[in-house]
Protein backbone atom coordinates (compact mmCIF):
# COMPACT_ATOMS: atom_id res chain seq x y z
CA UNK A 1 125.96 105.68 87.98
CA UNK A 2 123.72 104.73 90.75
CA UNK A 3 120.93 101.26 90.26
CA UNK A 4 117.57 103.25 89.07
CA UNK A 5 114.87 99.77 89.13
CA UNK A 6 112.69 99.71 86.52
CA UNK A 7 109.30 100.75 87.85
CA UNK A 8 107.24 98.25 86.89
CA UNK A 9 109.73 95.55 88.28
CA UNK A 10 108.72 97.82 91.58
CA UNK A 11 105.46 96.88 90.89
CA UNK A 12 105.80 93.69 90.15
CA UNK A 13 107.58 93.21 93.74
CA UNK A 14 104.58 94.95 95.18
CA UNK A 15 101.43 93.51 93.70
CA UNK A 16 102.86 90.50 92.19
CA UNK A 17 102.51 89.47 88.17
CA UNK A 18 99.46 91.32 87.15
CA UNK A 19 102.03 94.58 87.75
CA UNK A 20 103.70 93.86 84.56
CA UNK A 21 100.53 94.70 82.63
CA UNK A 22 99.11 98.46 82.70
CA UNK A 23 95.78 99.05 82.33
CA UNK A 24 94.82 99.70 78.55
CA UNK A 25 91.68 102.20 79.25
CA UNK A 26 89.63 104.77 77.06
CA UNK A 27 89.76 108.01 78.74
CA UNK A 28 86.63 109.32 80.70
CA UNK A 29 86.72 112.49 79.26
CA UNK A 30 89.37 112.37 76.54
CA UNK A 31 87.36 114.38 73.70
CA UNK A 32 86.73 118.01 73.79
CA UNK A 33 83.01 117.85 75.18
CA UNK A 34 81.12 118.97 77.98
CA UNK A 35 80.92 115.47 80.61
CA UNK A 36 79.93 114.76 84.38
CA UNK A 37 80.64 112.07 86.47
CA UNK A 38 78.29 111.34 88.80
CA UNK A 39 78.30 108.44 91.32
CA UNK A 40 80.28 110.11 94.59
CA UNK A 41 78.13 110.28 97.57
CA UNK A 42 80.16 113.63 99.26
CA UNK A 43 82.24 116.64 97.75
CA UNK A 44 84.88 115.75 95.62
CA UNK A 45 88.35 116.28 97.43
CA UNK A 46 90.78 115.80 94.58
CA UNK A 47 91.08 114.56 90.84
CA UNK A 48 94.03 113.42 89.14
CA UNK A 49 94.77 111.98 85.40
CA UNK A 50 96.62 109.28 84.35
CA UNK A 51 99.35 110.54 81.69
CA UNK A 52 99.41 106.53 80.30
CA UNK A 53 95.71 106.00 79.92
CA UNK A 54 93.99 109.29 80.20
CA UNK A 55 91.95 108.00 82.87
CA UNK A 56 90.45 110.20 85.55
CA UNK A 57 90.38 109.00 89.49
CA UNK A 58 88.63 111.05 92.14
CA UNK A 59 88.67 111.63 96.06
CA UNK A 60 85.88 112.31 98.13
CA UNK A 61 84.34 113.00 101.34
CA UNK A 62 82.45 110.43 101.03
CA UNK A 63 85.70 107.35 102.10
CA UNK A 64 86.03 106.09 98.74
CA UNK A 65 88.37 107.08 95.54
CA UNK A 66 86.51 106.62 91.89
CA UNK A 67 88.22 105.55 88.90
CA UNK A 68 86.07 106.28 85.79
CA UNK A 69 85.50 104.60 82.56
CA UNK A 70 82.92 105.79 80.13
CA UNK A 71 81.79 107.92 82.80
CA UNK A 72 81.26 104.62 84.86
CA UNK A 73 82.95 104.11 88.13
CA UNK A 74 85.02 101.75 89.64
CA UNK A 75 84.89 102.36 93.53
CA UNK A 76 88.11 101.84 95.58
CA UNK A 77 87.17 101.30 99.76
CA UNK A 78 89.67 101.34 102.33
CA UNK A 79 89.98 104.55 103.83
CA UNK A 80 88.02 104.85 107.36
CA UNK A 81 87.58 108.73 106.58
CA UNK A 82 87.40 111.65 103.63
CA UNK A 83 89.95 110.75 101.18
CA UNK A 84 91.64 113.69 100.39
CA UNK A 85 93.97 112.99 97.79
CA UNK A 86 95.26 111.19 94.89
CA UNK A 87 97.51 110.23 92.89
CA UNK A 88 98.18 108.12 89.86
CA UNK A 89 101.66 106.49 89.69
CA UNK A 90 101.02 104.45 86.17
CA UNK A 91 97.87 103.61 84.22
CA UNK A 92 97.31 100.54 86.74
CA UNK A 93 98.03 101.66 89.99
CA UNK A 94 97.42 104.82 92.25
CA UNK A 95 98.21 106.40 95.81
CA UNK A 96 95.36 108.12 98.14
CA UNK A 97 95.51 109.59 101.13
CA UNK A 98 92.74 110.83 103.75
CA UNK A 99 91.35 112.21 107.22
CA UNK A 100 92.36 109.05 108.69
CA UNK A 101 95.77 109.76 108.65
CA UNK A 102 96.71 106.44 105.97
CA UNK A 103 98.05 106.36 102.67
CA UNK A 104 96.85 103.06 100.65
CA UNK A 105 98.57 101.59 97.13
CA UNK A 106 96.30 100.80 95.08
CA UNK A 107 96.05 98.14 92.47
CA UNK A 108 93.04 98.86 89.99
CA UNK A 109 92.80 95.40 88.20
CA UNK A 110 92.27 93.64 90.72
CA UNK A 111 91.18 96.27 93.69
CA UNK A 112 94.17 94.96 96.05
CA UNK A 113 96.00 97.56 98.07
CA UNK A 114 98.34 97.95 100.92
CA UNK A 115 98.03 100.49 104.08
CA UNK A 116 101.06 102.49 104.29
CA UNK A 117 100.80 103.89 107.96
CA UNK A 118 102.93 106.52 109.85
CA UNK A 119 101.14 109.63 110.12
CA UNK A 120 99.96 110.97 112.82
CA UNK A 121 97.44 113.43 111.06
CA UNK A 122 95.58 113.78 107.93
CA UNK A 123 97.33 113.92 104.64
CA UNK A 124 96.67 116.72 102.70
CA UNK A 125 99.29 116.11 99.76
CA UNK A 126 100.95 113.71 97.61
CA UNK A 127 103.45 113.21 94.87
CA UNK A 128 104.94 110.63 92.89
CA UNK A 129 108.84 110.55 92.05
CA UNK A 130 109.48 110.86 88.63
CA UNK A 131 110.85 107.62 88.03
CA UNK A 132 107.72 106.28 90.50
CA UNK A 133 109.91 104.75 92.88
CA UNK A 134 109.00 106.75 95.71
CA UNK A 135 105.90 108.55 97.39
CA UNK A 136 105.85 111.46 98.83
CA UNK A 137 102.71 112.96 101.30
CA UNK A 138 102.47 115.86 103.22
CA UNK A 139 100.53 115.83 106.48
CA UNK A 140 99.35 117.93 109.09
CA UNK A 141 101.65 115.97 111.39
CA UNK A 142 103.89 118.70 109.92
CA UNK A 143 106.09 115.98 108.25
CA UNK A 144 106.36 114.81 105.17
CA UNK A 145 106.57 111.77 104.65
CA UNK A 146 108.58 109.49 101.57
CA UNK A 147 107.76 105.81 101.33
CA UNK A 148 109.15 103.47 99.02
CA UNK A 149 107.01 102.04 96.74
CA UNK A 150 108.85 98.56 96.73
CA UNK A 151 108.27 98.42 100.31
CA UNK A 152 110.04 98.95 103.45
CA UNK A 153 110.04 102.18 106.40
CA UNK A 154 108.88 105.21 105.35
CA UNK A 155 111.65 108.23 106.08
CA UNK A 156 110.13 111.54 107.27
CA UNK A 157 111.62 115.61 106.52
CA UNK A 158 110.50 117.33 109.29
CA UNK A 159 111.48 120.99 110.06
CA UNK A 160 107.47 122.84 109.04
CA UNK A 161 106.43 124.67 111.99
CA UNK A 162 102.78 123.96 111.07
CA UNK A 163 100.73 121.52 109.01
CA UNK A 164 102.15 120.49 105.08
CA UNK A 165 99.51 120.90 102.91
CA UNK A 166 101.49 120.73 99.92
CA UNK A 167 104.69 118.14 98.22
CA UNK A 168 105.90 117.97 94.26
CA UNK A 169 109.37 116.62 92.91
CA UNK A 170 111.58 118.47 91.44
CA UNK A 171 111.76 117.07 87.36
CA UNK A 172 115.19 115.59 88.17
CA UNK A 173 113.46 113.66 91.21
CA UNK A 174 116.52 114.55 93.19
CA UNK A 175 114.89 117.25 95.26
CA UNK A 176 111.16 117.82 96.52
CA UNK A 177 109.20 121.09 97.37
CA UNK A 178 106.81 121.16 99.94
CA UNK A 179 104.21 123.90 100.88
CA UNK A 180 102.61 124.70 104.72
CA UNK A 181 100.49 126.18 106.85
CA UNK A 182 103.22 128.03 108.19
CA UNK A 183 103.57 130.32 105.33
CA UNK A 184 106.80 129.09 103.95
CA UNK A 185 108.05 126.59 100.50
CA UNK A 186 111.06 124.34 101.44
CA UNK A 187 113.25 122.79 99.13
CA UNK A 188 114.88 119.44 100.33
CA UNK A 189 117.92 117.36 99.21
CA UNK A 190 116.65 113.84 98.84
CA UNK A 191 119.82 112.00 98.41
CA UNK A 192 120.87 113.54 102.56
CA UNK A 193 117.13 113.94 103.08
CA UNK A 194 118.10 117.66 104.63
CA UNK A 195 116.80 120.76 104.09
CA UNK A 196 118.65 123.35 101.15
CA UNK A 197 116.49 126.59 101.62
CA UNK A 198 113.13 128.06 101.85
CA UNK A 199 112.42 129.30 98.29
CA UNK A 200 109.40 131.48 99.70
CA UNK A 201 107.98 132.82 102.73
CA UNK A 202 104.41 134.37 102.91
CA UNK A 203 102.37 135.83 105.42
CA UNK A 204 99.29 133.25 105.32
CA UNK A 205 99.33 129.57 104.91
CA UNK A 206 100.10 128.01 101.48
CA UNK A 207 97.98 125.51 100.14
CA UNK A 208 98.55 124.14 96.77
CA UNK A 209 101.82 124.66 94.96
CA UNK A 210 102.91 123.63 91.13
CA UNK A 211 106.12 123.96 89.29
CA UNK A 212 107.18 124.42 85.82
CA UNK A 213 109.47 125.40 83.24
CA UNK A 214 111.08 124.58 79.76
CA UNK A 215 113.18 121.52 79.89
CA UNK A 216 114.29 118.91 82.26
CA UNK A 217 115.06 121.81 85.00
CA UNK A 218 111.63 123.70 86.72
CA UNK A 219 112.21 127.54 86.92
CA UNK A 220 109.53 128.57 88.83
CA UNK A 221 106.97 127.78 91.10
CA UNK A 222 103.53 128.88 91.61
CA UNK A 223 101.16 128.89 94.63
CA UNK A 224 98.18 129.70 96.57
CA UNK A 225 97.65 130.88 99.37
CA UNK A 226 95.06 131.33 102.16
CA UNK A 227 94.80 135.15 101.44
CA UNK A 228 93.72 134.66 97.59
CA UNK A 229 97.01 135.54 96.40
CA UNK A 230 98.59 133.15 93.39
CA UNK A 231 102.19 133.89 93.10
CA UNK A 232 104.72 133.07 91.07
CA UNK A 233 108.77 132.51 92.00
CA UNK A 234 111.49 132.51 90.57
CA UNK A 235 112.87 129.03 91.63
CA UNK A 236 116.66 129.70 91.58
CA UNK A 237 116.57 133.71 92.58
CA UNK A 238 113.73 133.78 95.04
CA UNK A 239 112.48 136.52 92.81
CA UNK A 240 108.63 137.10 93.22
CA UNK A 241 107.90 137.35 89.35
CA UNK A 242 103.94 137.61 89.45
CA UNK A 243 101.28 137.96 91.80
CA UNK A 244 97.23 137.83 90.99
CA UNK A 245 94.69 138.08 93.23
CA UNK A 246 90.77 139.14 92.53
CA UNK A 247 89.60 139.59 96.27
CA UNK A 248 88.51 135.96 96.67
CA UNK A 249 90.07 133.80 99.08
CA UNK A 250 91.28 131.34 99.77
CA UNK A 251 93.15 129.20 96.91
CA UNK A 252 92.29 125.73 97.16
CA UNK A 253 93.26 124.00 93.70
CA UNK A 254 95.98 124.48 91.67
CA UNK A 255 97.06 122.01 88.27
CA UNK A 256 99.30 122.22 85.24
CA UNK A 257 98.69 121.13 81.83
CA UNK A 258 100.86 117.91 80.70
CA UNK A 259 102.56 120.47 78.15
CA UNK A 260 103.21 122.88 80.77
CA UNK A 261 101.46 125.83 79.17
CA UNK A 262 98.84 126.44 81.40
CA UNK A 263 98.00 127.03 85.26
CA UNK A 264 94.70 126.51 86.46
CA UNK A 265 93.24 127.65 90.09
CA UNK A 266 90.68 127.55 91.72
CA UNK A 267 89.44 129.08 94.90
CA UNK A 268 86.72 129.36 97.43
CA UNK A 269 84.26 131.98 95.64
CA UNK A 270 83.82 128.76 92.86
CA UNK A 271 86.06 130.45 90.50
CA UNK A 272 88.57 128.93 87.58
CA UNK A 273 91.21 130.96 86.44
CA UNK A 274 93.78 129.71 83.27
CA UNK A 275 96.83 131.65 83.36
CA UNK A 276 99.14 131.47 79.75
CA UNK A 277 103.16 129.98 81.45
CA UNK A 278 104.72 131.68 79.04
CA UNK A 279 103.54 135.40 78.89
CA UNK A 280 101.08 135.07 82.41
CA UNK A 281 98.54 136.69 80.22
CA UNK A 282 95.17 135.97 82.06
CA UNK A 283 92.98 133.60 79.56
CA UNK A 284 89.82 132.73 81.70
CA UNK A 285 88.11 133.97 84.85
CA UNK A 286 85.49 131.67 84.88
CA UNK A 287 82.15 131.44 87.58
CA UNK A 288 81.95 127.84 87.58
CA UNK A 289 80.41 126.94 90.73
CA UNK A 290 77.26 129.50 92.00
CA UNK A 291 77.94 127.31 95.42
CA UNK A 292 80.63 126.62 97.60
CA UNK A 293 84.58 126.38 96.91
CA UNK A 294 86.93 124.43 93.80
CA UNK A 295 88.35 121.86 95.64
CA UNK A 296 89.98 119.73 92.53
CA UNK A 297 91.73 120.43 89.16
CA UNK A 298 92.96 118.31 86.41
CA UNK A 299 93.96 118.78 83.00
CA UNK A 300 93.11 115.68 80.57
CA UNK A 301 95.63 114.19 79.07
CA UNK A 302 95.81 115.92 75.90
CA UNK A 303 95.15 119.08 77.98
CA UNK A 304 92.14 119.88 75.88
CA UNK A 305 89.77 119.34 79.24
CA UNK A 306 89.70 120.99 82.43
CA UNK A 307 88.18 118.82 85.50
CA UNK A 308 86.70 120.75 88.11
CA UNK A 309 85.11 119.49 91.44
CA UNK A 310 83.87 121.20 94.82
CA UNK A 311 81.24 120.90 96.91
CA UNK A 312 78.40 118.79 94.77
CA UNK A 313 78.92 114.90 94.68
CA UNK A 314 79.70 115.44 90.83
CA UNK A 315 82.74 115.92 88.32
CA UNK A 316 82.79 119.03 85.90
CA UNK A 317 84.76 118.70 82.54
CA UNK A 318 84.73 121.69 80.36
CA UNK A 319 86.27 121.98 77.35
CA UNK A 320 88.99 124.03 77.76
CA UNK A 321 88.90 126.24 74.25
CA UNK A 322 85.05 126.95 75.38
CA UNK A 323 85.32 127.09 79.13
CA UNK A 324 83.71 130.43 79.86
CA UNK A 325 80.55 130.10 77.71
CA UNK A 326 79.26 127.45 80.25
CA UNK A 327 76.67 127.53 83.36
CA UNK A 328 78.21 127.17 86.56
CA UNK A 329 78.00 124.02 88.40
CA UNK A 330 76.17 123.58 91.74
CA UNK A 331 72.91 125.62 90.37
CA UNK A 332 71.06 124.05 93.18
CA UNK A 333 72.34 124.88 96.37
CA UNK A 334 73.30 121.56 98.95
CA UNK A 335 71.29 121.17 101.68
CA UNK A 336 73.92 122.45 104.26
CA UNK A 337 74.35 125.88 102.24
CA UNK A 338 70.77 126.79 102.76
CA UNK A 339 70.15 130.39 104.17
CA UNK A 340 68.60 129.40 107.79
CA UNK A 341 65.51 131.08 107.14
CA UNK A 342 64.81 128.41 104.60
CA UNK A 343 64.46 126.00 106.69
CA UNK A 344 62.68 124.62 109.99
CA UNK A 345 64.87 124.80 112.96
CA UNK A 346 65.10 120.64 112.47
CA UNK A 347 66.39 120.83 109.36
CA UNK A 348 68.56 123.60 109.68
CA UNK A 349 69.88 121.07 112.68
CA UNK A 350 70.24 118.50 110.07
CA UNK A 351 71.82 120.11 107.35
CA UNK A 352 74.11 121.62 109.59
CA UNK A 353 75.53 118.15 111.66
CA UNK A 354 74.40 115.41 109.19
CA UNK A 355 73.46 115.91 105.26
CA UNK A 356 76.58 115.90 104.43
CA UNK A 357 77.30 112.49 105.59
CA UNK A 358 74.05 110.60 105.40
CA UNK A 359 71.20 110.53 103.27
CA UNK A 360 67.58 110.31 104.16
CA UNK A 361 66.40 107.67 102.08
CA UNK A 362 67.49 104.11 101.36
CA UNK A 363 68.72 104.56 97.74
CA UNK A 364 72.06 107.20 98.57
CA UNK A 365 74.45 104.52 99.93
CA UNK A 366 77.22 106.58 98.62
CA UNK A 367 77.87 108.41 101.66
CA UNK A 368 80.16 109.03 104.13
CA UNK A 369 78.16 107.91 106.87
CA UNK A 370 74.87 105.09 106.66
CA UNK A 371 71.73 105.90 105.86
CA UNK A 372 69.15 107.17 108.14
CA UNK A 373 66.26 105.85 106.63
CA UNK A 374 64.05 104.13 109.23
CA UNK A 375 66.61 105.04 111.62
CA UNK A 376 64.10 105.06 115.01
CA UNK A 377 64.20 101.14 116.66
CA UNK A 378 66.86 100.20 114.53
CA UNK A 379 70.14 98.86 115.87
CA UNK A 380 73.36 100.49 115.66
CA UNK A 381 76.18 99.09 113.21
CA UNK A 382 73.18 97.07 111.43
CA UNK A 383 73.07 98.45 107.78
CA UNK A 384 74.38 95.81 105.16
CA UNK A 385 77.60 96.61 103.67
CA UNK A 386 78.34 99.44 105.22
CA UNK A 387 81.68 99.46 106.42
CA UNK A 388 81.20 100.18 110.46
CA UNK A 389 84.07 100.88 113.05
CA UNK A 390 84.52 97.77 115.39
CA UNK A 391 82.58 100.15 117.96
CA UNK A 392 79.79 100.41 116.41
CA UNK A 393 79.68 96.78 114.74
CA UNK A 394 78.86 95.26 118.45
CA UNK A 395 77.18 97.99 119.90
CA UNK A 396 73.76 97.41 121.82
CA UNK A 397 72.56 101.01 120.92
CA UNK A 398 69.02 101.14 119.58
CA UNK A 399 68.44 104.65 117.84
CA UNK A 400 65.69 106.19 119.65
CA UNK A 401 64.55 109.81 120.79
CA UNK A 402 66.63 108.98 123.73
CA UNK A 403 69.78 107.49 122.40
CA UNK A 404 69.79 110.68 119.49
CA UNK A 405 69.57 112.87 122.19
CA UNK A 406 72.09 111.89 124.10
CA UNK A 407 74.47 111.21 121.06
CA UNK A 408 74.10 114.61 120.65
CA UNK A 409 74.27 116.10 124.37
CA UNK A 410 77.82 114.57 124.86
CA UNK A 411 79.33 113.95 121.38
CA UNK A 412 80.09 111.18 119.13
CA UNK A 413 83.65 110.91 120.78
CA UNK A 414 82.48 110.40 124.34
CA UNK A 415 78.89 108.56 123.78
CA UNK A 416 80.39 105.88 121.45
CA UNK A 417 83.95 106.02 121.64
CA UNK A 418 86.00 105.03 118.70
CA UNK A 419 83.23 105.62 116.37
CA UNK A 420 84.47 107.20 112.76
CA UNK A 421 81.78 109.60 113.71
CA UNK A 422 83.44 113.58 113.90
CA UNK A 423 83.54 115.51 116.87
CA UNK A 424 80.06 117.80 117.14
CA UNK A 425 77.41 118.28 119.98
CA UNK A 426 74.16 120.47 120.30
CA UNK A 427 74.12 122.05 123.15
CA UNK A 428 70.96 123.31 123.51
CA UNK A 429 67.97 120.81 124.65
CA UNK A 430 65.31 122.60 121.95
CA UNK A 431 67.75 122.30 118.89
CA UNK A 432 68.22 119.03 119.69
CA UNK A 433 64.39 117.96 120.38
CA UNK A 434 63.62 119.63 116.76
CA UNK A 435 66.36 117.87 114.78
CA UNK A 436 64.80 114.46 116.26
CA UNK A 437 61.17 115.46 115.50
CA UNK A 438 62.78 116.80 111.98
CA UNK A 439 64.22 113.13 111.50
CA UNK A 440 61.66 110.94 112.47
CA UNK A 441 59.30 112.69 109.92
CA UNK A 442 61.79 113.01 107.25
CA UNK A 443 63.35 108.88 107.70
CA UNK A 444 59.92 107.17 108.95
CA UNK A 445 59.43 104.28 106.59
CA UNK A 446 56.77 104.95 103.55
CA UNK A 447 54.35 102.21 102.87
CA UNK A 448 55.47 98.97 101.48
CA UNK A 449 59.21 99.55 103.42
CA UNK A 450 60.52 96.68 105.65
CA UNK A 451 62.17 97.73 109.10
């Protein structure tokens, strides 16, 4: 029989003593009642639940991962860019992975972590091995990647003719599943690290993907696509055994309760739908966002609570049993999904390149970007404890009508290279004059401010 470490001796090599004890936490939402969490500064990417503690831990646009207690956060910073996933690999210690192309190991009692680079795109997956010796990601590199948590080079399975979107083990840990924008669900051999079959192959890209079954062996698979469609496969046959779809597209979340009973989805009209595992009866078809897509799912622990996010700053969890008696989410529409006529040409400039990574006034730190209160004569890189790019740390740029301008005539990318700022330009010289007289009425200091 082949060594299997003990994972927490893993851990131990990795983040020293304090690894031996996990993390004895109440759960943030481990009764059946209606909770937010609040505190993210951008849409939230990704949830996940820790099956030891119950714990919830979130992934936003915003650079930052949020583990909550008593619906209080604890913020992990690292990433340079939207964290796009995460995952929990014991009550104590989690994976993430973002738009910067990085995975980073994370150590919650103490906030240590360690950069686990390799990628050459954004990740847009991850799993954890069964016996949580091994991480895998999936990336639009078109690889996926599997790095040992102990430490040591990452190996990579690449043979995806597009982006991976999607990974999960098999229950054994012996094989791994992973889902792409190329339509098609591979099954790999871990112990040769070669490809066994594609189980599926579907006209538009995949994006989430789940297993299940009775057991220590999975019998099917489920996923969703970017046509709407949530399917259902027989693992071993290749059989198509179900397929829904209620003319909303795409599918962007998919999750499984810890007793394997239920699938939950979500997709980009802001619906939830619970499908029963064992008869694929449908139990919910739920409106819970009025705004903008499901992004995240997670059961609770006890599988009594759904979490939901999408594109508010805030966490959703419903009580299962009662789900569809409840008010959507996102009532009030973000600033970005305004209908144009709603707003001045400057705004509509504003909420279109900026809201949704910087804030206005001085009390919304928790964004992706800094501030732009009192933005005009201020230097660039100069707000405290915000996490700059080297670029922009020892820049000589004063924001002014000029220097706004031009950031926007030829780009982030080419005005201040290496900047974490994306890729955008406005073209036209009266869009951009109107977003700067829009921003120096809507950021000019109000009495009693300091510059």
């Amino acid at each position: 029989m082949p060594f299997q470490p003990d994972p927490v001796w893993l851990l131990a090599r990795v983040f020293g003593p304090a690894a031996g004890f996990l993390l004895t936490l109440v759960s943030a939402a481990g009764s059946a009642d209606f909770q937010t969490l609040k505190g993210h500064g951008g849409p939230v990417m990704d949830i996940d639940v820790s099956l030891e503690t119950g714990q919830v831990a979130t992934a936003s646009f915003d650079n930052s991962v949020g583990i909550w207690k008593d619906r209080a956060p604890q913020w992990l910073e690292g990433h340079a860019a939207a964290v796009k996933v995460v995952q929990f690999l014991d009550g104590s210690h989690l994976v993430s992975g973002g738009d910067d192309n990085e995975l980073i190991l994370w150590n919650t009692r103490d906030n240590s972590h360690r950069v686990l680079e390799g990628h050459t795109a954004k990740i847009m997956g991850l799993a954890v091995s069964p016996d949580k010796t091994t991480i895998a990601s999936a990336s639009w590199d078109a690889r996926v990647g599997l790095w040992p948590v102990a430490g040591g080079e990452p190996a990579y399975l690449a043979g995806h003719a597009a982006g991976v979107n999607a990974v999960a083990f098999s229950k054994d840990g012996r094989q791994l599943y992973s889902a792409s924008v190329d339509g098609s669900i591979k099954l790999w051999d871990l112990a040769t690290q070669s490809e066994k079959r594609v189980v599926d192959r579907n006209g538009f890209g995949i994006n989430v993907i789940a297993i299940g079954g009775e057991g220590d062996r999975e019998s099917w698979i489920a996923y969703g696509s970017q046509d709407g469609v949530t399917r259902i496969v027989d693992i071993e046959t290749g059989e198509r055994l179900h397929d829904f779809t209620f003319e909303r597209r795409p599918i962007l979340a998919m999750a499984v309760s810890p007793d394997g009973s239920r699938l939950a989805t979500g997709d980009g009209h802001g619906y939830i739908t619970v499908f029963d595992t064992t008869s694929w009866a449908l139990e919910t078809d739920f409106r819970a966002a009025l705004k903008g897509p499901i992004w995240a799912l997670a059961f609770s622990k006890d599988g009594d609570v759904l979490h939901a996010g999408g594109i508010e700053n805030i966490v959703y969890s419903w009580p299962l049993a009662d789900l569809a008696t409840f008010d959507p989410m996102a009532t009030e529409t973000p600033q970005f999904l305004k209908k144009p006529e709603e707003m001045s040409n400057g705004e509509r400039q504003f909420a279109r390149k900026c809201s949704i990574c910087h804030a206005l006034t001085g009390d919304t730190a928790r964004k992706a970007g800094p501030t732009l209160h009192n933005i005009f004569g201020r230097r660039a890189g100069t707000i405290p404890d915000y996490p700059y790019s080297a670029t922009l740390s020892g820049s000589d740029i004063v924001w002014s009508e000029t220097t706004i301008d031009q950031l926007f005539l030829d780009g982030p990318d080419h005005y201040i290279p290496g900047s974490k700022m994306p890729m955008q330009r406005i073209v036209e010289q009266q869009d951009r004059d109107d977003l700067i007289d829009y921003l120096k009425s809507a950021t000019a200091p109000s009495e009693g401010d300091t510059q």
